[in-house]
N, C-alpha and C. Protein backbone atom coordinates (compact mmCIF):
# COMPACT_ATOMS: atom_id res chain seq x y z
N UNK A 1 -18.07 -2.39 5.47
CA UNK A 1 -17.17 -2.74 6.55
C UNK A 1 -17.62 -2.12 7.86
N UNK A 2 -17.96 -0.76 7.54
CA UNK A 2 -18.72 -0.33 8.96
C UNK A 2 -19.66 -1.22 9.66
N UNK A 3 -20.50 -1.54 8.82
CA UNK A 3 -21.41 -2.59 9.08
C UNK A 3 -21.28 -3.80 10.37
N UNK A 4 -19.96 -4.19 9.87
CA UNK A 4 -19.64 -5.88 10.51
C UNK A 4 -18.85 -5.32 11.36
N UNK A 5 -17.75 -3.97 11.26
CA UNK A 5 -16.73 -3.71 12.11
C UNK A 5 -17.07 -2.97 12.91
N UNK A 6 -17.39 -1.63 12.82
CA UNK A 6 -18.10 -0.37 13.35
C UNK A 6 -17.53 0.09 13.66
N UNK A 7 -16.37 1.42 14.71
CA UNK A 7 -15.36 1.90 14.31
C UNK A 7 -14.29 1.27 14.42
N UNK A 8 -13.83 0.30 14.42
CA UNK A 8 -13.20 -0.58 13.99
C UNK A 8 -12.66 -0.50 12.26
N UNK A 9 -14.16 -0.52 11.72
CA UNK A 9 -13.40 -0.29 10.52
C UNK A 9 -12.38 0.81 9.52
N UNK A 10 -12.42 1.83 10.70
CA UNK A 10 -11.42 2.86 10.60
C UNK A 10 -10.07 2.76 10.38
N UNK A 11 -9.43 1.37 10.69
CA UNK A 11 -8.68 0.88 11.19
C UNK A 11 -7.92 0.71 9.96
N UNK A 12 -8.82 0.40 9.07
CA UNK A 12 -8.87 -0.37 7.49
C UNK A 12 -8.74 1.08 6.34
N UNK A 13 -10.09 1.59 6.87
CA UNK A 13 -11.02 2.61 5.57
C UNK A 13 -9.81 4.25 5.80
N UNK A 14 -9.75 4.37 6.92
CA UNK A 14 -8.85 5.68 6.73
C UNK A 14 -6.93 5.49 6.19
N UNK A 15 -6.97 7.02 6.02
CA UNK A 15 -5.60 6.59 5.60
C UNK A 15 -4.65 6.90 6.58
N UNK A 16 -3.21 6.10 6.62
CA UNK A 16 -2.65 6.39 7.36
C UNK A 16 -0.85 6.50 6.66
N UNK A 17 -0.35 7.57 6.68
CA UNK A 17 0.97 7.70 6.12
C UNK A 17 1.89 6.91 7.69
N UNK A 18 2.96 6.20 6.98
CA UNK A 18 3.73 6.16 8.07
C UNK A 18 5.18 5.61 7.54
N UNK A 19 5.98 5.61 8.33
CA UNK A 19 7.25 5.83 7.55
C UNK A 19 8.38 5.11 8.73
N UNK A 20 8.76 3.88 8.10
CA UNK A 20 10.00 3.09 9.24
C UNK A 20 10.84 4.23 9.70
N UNK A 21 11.19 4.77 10.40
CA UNK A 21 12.49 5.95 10.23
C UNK A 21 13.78 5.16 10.81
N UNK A 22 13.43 4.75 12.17
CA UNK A 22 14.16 3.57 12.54
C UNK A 22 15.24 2.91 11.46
N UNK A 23 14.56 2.01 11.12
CA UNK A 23 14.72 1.33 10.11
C UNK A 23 15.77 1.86 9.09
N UNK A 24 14.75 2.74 7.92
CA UNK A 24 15.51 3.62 7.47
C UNK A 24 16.95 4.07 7.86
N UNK A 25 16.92 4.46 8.84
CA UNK A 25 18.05 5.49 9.80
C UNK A 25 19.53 4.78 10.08
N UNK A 26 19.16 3.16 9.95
CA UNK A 26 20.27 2.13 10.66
C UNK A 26 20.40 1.54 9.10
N UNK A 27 20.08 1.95 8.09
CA UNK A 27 20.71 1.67 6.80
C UNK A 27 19.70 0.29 6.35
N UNK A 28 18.49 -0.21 6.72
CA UNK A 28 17.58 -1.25 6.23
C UNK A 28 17.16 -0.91 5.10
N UNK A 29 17.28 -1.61 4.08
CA UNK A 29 16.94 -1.34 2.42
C UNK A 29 15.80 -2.44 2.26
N UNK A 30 14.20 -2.38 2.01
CA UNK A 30 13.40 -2.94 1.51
C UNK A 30 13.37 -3.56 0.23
N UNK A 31 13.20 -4.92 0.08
CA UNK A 31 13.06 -5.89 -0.93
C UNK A 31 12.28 -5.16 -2.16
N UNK A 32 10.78 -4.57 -1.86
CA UNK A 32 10.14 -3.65 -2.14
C UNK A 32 10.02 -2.67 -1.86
N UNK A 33 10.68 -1.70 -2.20
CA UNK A 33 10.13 -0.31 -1.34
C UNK A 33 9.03 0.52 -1.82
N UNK A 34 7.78 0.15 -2.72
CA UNK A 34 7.07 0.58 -3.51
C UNK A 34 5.99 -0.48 -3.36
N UNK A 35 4.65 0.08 -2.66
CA UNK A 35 3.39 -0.64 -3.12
C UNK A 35 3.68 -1.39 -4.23
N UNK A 36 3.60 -1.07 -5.37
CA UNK A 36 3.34 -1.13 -6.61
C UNK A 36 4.51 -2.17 -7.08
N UNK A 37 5.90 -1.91 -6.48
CA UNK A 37 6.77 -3.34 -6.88
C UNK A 37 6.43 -4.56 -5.77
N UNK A 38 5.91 -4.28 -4.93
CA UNK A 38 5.56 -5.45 -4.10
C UNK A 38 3.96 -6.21 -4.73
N UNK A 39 2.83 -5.55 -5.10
CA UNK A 39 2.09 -5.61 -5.81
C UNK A 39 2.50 -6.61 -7.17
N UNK A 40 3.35 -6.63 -7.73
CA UNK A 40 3.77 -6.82 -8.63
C UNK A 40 4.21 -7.92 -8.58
N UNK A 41 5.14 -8.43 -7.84
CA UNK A 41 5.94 -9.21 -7.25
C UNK A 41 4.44 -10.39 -6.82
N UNK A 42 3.82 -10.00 -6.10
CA UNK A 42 2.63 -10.96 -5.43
C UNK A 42 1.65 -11.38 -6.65
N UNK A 43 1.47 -10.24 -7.65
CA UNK A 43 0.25 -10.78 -8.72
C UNK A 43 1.13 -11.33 -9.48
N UNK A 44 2.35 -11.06 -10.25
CA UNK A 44 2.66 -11.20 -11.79
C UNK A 44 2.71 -10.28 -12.37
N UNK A 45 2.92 -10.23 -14.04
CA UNK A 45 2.28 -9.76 -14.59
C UNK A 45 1.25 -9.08 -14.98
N UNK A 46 0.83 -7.96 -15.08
CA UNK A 46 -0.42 -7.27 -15.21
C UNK A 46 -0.35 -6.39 -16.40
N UNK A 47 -1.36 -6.38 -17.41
CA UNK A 47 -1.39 -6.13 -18.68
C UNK A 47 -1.55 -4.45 -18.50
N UNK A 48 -1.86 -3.87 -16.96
CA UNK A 48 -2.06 -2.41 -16.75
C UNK A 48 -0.65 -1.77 -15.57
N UNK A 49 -0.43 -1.62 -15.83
CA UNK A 49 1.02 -1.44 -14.57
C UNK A 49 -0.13 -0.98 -13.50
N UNK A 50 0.64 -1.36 -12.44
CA UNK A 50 0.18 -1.40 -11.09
C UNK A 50 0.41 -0.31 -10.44
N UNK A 51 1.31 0.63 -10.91
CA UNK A 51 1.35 2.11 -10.39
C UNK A 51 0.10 2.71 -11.22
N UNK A 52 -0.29 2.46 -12.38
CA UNK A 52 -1.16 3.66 -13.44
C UNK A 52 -2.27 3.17 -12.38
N UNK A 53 -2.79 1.87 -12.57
CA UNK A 53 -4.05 1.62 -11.83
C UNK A 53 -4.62 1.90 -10.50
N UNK A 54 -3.24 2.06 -9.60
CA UNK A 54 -3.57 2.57 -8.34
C UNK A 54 -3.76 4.34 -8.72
N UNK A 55 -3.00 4.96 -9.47
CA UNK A 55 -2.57 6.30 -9.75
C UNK A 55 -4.91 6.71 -9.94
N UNK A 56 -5.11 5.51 -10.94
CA UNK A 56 -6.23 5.88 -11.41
C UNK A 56 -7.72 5.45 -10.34
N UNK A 57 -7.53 4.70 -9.01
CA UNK A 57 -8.46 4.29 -7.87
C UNK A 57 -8.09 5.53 -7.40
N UNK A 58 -6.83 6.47 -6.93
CA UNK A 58 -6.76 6.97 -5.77
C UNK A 58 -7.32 8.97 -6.54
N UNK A 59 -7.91 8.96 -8.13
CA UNK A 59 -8.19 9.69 -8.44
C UNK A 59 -9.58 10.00 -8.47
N UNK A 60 -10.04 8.57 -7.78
CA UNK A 60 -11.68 8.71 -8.28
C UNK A 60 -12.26 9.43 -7.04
């Protein structure tokens, strides 16, 4: 991605925590509030739960 983007692809590759507070604060309740149930929701079914498998990318 560096490649094609250049720091640009920072944009993508780093991490970034962030958190509606707003939102949150005025009582907004998410459909998904979990990667992993939204994940879920978009693939189906998955024969590996979608929390273990991320649990097991974000260990490597």
């Amino acid at each position: 991605m560096k490649l094609a983007w250049g720091e640009r692809a920072d944009l993508f590759l780093d991490s970034h925590r962030t958190v509606p507070q707003v939102a949150l604060s005025t009582g907004f309740q998410f459909r998904f509030p979990t990667l992993s149930e939204a994940l879920s929701d978009l693939l189906g079914p998955h024969p590996i739960p979608i929390a273990q498998l991320m649990q097991e990318a974000s260990s490597k």
